[in-house]
N, C-alpha and C. Protein backbone atom coordinates (compact mmCIF):
# COMPACT_ATOMS: atom_id res chain seq x y z
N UNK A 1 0.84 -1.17 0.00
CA UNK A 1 0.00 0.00 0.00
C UNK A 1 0.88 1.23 0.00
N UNK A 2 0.33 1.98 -0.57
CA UNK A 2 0.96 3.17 -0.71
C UNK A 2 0.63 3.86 0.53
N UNK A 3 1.57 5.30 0.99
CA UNK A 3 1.74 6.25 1.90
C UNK A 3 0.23 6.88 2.16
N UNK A 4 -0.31 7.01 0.70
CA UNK A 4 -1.04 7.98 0.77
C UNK A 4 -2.29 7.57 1.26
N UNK A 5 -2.44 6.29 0.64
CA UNK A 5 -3.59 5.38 0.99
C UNK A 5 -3.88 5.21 2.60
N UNK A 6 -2.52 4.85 2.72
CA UNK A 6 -2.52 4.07 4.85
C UNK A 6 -2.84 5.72 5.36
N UNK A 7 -2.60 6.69 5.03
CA UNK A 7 -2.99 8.32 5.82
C UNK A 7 -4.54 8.51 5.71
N UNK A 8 -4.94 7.93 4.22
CA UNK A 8 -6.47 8.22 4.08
C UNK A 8 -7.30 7.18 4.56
N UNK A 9 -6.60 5.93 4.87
CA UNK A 9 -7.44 4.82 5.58
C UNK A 9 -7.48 5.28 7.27
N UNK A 10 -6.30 5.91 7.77
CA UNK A 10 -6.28 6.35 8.93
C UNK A 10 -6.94 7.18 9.44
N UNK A 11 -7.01 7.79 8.64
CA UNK A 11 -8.18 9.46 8.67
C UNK A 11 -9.41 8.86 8.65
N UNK A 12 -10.06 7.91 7.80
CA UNK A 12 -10.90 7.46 7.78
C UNK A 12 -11.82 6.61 9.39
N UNK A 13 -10.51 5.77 10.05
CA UNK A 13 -10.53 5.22 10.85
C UNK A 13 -10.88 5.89 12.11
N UNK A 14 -10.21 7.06 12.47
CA UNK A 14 -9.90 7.98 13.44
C UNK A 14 -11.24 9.01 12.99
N UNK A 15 -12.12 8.88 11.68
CA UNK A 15 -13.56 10.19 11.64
C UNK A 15 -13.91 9.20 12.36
N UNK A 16 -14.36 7.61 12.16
CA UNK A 16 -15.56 6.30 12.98
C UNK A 16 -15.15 6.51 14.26
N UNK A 17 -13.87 6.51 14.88
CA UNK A 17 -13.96 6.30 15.93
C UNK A 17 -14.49 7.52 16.73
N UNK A 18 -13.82 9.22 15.92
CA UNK A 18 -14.56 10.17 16.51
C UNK A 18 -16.19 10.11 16.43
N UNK A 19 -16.54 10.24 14.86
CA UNK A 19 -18.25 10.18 15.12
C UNK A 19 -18.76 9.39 16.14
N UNK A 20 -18.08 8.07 16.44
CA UNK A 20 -18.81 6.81 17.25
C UNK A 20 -19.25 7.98 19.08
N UNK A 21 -17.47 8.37 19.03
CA UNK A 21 -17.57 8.66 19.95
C UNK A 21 -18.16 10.29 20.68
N UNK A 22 -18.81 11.40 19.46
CA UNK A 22 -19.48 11.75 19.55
C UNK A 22 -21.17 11.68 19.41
N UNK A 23 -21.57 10.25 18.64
CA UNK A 23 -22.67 9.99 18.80
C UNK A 23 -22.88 9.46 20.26
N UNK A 24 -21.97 8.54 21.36
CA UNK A 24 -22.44 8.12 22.17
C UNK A 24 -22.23 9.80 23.27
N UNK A 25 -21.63 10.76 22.65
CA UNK A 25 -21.82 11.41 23.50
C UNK A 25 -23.59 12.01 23.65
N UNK A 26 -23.61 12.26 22.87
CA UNK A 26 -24.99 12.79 21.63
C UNK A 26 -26.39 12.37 22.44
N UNK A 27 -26.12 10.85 22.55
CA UNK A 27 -27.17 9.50 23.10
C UNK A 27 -27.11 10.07 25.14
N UNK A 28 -26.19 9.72 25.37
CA UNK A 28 -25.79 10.19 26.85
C UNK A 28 -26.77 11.39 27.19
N UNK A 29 -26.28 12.17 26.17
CA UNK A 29 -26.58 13.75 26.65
C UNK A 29 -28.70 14.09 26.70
N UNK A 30 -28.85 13.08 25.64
CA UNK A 30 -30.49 12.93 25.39
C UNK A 30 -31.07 12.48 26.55
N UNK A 31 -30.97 11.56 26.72
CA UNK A 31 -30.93 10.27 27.76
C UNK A 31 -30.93 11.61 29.26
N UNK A 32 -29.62 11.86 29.81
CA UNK A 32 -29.48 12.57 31.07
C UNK A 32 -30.55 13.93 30.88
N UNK A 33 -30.74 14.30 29.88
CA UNK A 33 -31.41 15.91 29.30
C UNK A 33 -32.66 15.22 29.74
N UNK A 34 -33.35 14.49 28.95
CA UNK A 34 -34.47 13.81 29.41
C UNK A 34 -35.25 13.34 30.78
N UNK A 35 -34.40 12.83 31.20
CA UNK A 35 -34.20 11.87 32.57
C UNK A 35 -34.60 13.11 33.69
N UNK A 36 -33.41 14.40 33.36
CA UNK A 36 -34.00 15.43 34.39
C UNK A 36 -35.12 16.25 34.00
N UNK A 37 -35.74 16.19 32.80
CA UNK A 37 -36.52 16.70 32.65
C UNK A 37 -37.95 15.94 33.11
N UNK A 38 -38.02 14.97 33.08
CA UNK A 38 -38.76 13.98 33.58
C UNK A 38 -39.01 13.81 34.99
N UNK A 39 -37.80 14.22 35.64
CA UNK A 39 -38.05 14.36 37.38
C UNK A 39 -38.28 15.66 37.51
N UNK A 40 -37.90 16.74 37.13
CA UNK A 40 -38.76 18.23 37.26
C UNK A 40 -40.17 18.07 37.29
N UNK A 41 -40.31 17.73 35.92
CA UNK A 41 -41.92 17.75 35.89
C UNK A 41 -42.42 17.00 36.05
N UNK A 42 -42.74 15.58 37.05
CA UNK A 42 -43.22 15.26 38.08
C UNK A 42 -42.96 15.30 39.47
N UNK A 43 -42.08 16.14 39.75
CA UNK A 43 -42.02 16.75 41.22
C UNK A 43 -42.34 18.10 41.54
N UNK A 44 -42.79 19.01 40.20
CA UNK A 44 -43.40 20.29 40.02
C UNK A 44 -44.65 19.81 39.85
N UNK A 45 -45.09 18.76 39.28
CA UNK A 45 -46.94 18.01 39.10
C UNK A 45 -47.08 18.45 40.46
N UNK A 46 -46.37 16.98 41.22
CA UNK A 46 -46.70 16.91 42.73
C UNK A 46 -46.66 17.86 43.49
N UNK A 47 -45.85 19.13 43.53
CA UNK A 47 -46.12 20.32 44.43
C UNK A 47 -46.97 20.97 44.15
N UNK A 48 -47.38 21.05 42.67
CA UNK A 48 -48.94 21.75 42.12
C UNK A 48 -49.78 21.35 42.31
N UNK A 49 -50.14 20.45 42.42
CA UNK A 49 -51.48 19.79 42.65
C UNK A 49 -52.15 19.91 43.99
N UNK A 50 -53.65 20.59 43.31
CA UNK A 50 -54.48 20.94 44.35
C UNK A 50 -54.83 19.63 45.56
N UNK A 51 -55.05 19.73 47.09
CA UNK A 51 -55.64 18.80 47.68
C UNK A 51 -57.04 18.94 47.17
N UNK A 52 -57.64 17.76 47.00
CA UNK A 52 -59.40 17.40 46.76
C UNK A 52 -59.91 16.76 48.17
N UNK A 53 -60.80 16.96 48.55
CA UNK A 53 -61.64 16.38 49.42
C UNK A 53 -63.42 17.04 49.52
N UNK A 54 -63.79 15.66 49.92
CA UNK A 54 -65.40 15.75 49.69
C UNK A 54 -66.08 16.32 50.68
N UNK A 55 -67.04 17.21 50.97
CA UNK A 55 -67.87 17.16 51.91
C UNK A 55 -69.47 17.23 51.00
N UNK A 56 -70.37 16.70 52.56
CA UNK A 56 -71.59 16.38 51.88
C UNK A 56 -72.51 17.18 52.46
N UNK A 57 -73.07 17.54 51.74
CA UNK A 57 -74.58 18.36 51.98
C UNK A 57 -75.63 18.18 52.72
N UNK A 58 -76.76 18.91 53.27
CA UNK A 58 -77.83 17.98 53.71
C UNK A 58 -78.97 17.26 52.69
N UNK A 59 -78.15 17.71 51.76
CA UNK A 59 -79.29 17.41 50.59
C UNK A 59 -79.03 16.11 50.28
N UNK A 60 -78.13 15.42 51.32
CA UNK A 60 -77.22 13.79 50.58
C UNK A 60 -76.65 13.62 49.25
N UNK A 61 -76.59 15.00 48.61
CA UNK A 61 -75.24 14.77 47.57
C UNK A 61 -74.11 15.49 48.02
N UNK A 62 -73.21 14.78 47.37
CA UNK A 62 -71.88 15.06 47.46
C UNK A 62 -71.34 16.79 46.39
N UNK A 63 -70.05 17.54 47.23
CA UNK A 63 -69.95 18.17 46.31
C UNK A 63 -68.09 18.29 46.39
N UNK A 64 -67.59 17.55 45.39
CA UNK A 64 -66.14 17.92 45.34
C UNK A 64 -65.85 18.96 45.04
N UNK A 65 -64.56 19.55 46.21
CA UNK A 65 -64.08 21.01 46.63
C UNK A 65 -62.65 20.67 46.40
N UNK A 66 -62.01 22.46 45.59
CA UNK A 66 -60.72 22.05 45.96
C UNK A 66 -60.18 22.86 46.85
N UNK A 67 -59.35 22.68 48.15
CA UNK A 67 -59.05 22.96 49.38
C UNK A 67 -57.44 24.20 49.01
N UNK A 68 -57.81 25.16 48.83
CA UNK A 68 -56.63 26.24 48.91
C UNK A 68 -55.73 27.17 50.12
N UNK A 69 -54.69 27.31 50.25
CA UNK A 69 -54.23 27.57 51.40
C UNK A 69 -53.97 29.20 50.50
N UNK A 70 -54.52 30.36 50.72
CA UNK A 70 -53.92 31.24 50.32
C UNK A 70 -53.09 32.16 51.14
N UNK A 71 -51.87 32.79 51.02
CA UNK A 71 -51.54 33.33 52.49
C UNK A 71 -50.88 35.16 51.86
N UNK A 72 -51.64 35.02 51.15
CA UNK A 72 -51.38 36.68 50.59
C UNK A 72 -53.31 37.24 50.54
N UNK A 73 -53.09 39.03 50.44
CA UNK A 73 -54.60 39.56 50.40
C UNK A 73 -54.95 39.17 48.70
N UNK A 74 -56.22 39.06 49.34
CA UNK A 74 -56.84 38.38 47.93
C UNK A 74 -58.51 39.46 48.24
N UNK A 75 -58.84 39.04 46.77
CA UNK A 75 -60.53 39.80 46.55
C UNK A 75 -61.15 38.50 47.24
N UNK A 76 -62.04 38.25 48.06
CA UNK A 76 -63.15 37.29 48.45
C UNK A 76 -64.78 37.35 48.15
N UNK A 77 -65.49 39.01 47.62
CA UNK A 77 -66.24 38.92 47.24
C UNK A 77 -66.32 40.42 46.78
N UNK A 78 -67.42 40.07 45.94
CA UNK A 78 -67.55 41.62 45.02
C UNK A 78 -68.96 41.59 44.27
N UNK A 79 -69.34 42.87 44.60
CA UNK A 79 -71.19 43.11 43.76
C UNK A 79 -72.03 44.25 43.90
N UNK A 80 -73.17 44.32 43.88
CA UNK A 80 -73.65 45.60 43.89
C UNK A 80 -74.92 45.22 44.50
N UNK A 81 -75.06 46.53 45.49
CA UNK A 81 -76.59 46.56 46.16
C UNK A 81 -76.90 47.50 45.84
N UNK A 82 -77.92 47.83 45.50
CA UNK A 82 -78.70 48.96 44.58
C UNK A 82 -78.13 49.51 44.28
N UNK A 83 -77.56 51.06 43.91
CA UNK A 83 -76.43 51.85 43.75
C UNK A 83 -75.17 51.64 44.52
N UNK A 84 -75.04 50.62 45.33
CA UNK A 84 -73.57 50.95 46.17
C UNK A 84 -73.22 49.26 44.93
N UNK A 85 -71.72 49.84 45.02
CA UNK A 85 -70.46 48.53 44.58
C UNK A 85 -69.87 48.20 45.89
N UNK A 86 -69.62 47.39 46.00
CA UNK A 86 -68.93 46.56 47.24
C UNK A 86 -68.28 45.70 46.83
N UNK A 87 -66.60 45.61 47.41
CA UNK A 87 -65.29 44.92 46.49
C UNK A 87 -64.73 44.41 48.30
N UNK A 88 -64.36 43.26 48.61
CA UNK A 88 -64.21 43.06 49.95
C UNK A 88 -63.09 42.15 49.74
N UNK A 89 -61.80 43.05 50.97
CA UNK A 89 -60.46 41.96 50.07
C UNK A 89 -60.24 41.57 51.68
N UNK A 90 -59.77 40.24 51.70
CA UNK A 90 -58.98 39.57 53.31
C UNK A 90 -57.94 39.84 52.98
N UNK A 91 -56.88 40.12 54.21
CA UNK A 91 -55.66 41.00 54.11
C UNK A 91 -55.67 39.66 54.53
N UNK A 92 -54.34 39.19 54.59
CA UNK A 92 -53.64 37.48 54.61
C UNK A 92 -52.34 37.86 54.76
N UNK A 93 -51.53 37.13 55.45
CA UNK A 93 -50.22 36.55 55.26
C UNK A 93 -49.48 38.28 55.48
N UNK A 94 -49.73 39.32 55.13
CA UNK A 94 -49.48 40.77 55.40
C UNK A 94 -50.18 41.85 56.09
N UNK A 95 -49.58 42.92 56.58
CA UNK A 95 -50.63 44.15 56.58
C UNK A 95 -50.34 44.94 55.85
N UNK A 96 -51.39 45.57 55.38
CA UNK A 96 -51.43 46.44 54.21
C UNK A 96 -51.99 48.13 54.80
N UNK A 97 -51.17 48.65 54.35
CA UNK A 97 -51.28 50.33 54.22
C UNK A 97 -52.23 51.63 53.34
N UNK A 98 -52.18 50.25 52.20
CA UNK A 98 -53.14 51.65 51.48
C UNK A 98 -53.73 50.62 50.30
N UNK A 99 -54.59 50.65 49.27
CA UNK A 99 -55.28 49.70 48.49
C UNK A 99 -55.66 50.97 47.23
N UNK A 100 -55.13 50.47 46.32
CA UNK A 100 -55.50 51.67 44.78
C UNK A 100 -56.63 50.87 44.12
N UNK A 101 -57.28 51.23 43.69
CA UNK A 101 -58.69 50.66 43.02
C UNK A 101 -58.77 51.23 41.66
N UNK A 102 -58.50 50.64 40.79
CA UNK A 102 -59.10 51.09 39.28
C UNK A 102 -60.40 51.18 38.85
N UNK A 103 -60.47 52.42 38.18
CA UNK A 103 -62.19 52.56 38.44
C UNK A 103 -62.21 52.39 36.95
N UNK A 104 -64.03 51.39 36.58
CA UNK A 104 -64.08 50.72 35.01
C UNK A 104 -64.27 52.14 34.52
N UNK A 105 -64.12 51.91 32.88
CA UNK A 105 -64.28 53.19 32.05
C UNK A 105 -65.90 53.79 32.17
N UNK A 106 -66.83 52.41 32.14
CA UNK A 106 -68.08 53.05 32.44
C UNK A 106 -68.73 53.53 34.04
N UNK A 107 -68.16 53.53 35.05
CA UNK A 107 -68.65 54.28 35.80
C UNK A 107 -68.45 55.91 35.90
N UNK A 108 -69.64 56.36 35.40
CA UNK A 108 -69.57 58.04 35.21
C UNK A 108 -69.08 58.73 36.53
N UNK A 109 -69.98 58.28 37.47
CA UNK A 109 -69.33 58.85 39.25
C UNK A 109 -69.54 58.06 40.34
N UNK A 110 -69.98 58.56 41.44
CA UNK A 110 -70.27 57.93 42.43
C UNK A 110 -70.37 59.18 43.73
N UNK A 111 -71.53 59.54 44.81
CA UNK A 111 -71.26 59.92 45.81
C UNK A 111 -70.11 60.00 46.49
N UNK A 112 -69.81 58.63 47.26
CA UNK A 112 -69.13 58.56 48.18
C UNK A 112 -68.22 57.13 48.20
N UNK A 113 -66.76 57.28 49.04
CA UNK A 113 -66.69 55.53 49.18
C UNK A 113 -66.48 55.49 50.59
N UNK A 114 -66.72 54.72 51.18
CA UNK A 114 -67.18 53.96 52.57
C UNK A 114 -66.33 52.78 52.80
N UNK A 115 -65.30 52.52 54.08
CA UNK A 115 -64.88 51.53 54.06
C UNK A 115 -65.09 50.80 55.19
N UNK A 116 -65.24 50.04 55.32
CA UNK A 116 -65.25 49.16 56.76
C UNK A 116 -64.81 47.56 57.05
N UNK A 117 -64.40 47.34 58.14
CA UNK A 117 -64.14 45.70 58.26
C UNK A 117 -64.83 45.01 58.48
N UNK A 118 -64.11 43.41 58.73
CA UNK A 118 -65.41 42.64 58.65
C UNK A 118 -66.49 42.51 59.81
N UNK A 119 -66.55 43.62 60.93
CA UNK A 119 -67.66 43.67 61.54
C UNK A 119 -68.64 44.87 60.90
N UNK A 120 -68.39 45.50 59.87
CA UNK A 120 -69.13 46.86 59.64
C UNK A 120 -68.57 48.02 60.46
N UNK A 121 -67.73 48.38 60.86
CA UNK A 121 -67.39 49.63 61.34
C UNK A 121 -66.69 49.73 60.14
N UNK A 122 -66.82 51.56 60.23
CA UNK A 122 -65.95 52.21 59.84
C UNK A 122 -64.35 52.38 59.95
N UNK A 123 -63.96 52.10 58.68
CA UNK A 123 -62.03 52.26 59.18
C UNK A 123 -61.59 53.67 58.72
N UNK A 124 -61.07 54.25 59.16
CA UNK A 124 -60.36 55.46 59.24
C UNK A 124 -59.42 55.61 58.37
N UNK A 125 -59.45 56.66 57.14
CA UNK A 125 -58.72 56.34 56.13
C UNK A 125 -59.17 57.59 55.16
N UNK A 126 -57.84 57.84 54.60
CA UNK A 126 -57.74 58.81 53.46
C UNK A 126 -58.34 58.61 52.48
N UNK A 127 -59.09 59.26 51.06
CA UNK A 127 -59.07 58.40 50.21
C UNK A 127 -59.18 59.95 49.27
N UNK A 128 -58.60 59.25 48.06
CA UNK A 128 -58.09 60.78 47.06
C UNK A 128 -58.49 60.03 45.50
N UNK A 129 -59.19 60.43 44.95
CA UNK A 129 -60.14 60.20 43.82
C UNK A 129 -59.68 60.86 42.54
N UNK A 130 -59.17 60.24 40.97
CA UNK A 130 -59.30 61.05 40.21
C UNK A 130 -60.04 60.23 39.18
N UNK A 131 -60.12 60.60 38.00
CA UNK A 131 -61.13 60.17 36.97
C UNK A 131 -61.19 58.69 36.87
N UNK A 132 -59.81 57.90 36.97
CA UNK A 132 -59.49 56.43 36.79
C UNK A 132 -59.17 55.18 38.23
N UNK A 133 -58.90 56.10 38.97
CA UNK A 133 -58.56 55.25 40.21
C UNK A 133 -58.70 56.01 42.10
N UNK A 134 -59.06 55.16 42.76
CA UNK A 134 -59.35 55.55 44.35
C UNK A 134 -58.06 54.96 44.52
N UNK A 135 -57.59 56.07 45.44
CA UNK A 135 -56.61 55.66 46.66
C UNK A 135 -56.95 55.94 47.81
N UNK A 136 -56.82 54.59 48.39
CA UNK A 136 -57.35 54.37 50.11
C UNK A 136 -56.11 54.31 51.08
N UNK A 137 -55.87 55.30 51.70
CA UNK A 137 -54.46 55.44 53.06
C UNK A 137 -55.45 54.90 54.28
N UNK A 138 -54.75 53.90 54.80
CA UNK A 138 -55.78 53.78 55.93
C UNK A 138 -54.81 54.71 57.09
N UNK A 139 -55.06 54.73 58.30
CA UNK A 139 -54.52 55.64 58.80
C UNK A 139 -53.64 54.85 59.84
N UNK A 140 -54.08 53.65 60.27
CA UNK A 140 -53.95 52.47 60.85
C UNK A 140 -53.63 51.37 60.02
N UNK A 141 -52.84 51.20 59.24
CA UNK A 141 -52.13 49.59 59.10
C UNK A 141 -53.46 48.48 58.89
N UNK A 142 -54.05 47.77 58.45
CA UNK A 142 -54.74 46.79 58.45
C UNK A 142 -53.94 45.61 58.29
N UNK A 143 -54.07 45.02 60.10
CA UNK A 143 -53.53 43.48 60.45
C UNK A 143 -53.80 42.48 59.57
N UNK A 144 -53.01 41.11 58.80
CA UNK A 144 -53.10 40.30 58.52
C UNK A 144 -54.20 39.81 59.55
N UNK A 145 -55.27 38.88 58.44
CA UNK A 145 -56.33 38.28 59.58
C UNK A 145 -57.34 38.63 60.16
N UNK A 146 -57.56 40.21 59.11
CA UNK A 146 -58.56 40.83 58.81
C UNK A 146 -59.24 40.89 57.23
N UNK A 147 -60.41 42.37 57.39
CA UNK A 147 -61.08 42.20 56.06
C UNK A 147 -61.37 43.60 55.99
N UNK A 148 -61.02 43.78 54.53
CA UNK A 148 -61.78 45.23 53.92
C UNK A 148 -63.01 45.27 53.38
N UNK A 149 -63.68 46.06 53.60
CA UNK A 149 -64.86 45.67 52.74
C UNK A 149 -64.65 47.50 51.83
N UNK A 150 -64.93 48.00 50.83
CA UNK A 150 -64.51 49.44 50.11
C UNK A 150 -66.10 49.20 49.55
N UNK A 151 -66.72 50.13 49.83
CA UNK A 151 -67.96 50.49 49.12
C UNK A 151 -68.38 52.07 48.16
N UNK A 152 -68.75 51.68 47.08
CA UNK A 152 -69.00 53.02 46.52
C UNK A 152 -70.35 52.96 46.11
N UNK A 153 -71.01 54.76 47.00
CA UNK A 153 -72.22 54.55 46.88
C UNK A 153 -72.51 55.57 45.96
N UNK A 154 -73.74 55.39 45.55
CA UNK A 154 -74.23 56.05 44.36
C UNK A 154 -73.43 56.21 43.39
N UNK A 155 -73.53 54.85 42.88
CA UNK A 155 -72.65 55.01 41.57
C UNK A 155 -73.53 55.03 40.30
N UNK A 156 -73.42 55.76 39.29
CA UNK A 156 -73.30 56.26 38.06
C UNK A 156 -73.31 55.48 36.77
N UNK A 157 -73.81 54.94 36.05
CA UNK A 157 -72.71 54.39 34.71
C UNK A 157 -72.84 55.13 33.57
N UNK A 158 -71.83 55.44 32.72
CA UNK A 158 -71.62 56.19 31.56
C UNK A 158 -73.15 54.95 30.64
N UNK A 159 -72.82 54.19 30.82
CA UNK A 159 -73.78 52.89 29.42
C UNK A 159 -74.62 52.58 30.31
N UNK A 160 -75.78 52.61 30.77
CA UNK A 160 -76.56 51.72 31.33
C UNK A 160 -76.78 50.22 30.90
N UNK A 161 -76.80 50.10 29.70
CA UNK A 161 -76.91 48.66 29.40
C UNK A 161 -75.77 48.09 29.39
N UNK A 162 -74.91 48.44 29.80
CA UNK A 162 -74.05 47.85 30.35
C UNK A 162 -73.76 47.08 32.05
N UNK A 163 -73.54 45.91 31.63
CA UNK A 163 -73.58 45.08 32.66
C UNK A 163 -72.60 44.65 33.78
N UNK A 164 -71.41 44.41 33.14
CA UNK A 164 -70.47 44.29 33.96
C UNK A 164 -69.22 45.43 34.26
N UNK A 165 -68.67 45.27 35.15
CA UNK A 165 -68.28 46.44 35.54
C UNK A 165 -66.48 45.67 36.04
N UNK A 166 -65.21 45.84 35.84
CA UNK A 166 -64.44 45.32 36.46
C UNK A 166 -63.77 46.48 37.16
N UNK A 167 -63.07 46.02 38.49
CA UNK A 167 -62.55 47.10 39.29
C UNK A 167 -60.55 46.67 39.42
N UNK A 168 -59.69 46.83 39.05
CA UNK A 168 -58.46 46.32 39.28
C UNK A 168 -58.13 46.64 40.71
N UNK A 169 -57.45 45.84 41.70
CA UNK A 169 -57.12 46.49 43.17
C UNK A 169 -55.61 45.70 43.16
N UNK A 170 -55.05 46.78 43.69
CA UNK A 170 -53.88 46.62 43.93
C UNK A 170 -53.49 47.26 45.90
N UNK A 171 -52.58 46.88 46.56
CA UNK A 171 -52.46 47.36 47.55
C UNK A 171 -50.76 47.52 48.09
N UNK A 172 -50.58 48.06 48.77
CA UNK A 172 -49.03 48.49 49.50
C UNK A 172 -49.08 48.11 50.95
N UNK A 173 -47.92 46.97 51.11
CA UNK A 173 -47.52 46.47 52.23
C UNK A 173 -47.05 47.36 52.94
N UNK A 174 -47.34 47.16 54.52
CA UNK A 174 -46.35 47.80 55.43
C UNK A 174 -44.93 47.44 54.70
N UNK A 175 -44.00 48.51 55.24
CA UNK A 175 -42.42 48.48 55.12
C UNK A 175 -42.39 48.11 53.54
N UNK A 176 -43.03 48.30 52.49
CA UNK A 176 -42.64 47.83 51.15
C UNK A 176 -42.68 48.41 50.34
N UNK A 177 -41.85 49.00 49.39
CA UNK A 177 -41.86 49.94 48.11
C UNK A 177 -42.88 49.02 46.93
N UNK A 178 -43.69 49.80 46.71
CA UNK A 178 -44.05 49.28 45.18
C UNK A 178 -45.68 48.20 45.48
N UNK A 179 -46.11 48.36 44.82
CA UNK A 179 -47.98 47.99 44.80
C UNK A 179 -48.06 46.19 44.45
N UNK A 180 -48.79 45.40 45.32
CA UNK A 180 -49.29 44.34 44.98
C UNK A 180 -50.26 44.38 44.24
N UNK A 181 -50.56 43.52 43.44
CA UNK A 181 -51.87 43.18 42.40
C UNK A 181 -52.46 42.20 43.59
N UNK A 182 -54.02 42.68 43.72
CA UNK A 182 -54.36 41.64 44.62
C UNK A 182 -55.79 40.95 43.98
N UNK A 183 -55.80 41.40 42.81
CA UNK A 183 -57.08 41.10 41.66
C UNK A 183 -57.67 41.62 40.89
N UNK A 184 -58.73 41.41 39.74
CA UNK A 184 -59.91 42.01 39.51
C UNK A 184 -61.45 41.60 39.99
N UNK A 185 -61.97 42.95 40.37
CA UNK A 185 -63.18 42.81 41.01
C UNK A 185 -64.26 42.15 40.03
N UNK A 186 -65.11 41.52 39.77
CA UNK A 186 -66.29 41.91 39.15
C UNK A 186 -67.08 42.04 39.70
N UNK A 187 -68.11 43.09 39.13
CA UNK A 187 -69.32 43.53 39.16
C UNK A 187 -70.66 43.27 38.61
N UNK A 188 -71.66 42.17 38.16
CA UNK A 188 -72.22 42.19 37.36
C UNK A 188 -73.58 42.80 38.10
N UNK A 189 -74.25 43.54 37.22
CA UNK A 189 -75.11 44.36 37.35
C UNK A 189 -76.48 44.15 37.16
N UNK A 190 -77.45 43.63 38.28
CA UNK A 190 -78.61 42.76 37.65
C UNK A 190 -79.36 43.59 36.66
N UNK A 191 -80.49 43.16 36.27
CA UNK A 191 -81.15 43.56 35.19
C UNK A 191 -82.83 44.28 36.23
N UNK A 192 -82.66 45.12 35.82
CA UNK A 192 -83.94 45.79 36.63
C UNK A 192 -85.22 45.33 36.14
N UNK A 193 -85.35 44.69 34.45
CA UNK A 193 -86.53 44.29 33.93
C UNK A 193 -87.01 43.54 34.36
């Protein structure tokens, strides 16, 4: 055999053994890539997943619930009694200082807003109004493990046939720069007919 031949059989020899040995790198790397991807996302399933449990009625049916631990302020209920809106958030897991309320495009005005906790008193508190949003200073801190209830009475709508109404609320922790999102309200607006 010639020189040239045994260099190009060698070269030849030495690409198989590299490709070989970058395909098993190739295979390895799928395989381990996989493998952890596979334990992420069933040990992120398992921390996501809601608890279920049943309770029963007196009516003797059953009604499956899913059981949430929330530990931040959240909206818990929201609606309208005759002219007043009522948006009611549980302060959780924080206390909160002040609560900004986005007001929908169709509410034209409103009297007054009214705030109180969850016994009905009055809470003591600033509140400064411009065309798009209420800001509520309470004057006092509202303890985790309480409830707001923000009412606006005599309210207005630009559309009457218009039905729903959304309110955005956001609020500011004690000691904390910068606004939590703590939901959107809805409002739906019965039908007087």
């Amino acid at each position: 055999m010639h020189q040239l031949e045994l260099i190009v059989m060698q070269q030849s020899i030495n690409y198989k053994f590299i490709s070989c040995k970058s395909e098993d790198s190739i295979v390895k790397g799928l395989i381990f890539g996989s493998l952890s991807a596979l334990i992420l996302t069933t040990s992120a399933a398992a921390i996501a997943t809601p608890v279920m449990y049943q309770q029963s009625n007196s009516d003797t049916h059953t009604v499956s619930q899913i059981a949430l631990n929330v530990n931040v302020p959240h909206i818990t209920n929201s609606g309208a009694r005759n002219d007043t809106h009522f948006i009611r958030v549980a302060v959780v897991g924080m206390s909160i200082e002040d609560l900004m309320i986005s007001l929908p495009s169709q509410m034209e005005s409103f009297n007054k807003v009214r705030i109180v906790n969850q016994s009905g008193q009055e809470i003591v508190a600033k509140t400064e109004t411009s065309k798009e949003r209420v800001s509520i200073t309470f004057e006092q801190p509202v303890n985790s493990g309480g409830s707001v209830e923000v009412q606006f009475i005599g309210v207005q709508r630009r559309v009457p046939a218009e039905r729903i109404l959304l309110y955005g609320v956001t609020a500011k922790r004690v000691g904390l720069n910068g606004d939590i999102p703590i939901g959107t309200a809805r409002i739906d607006i019965p039908d007087k007919g």
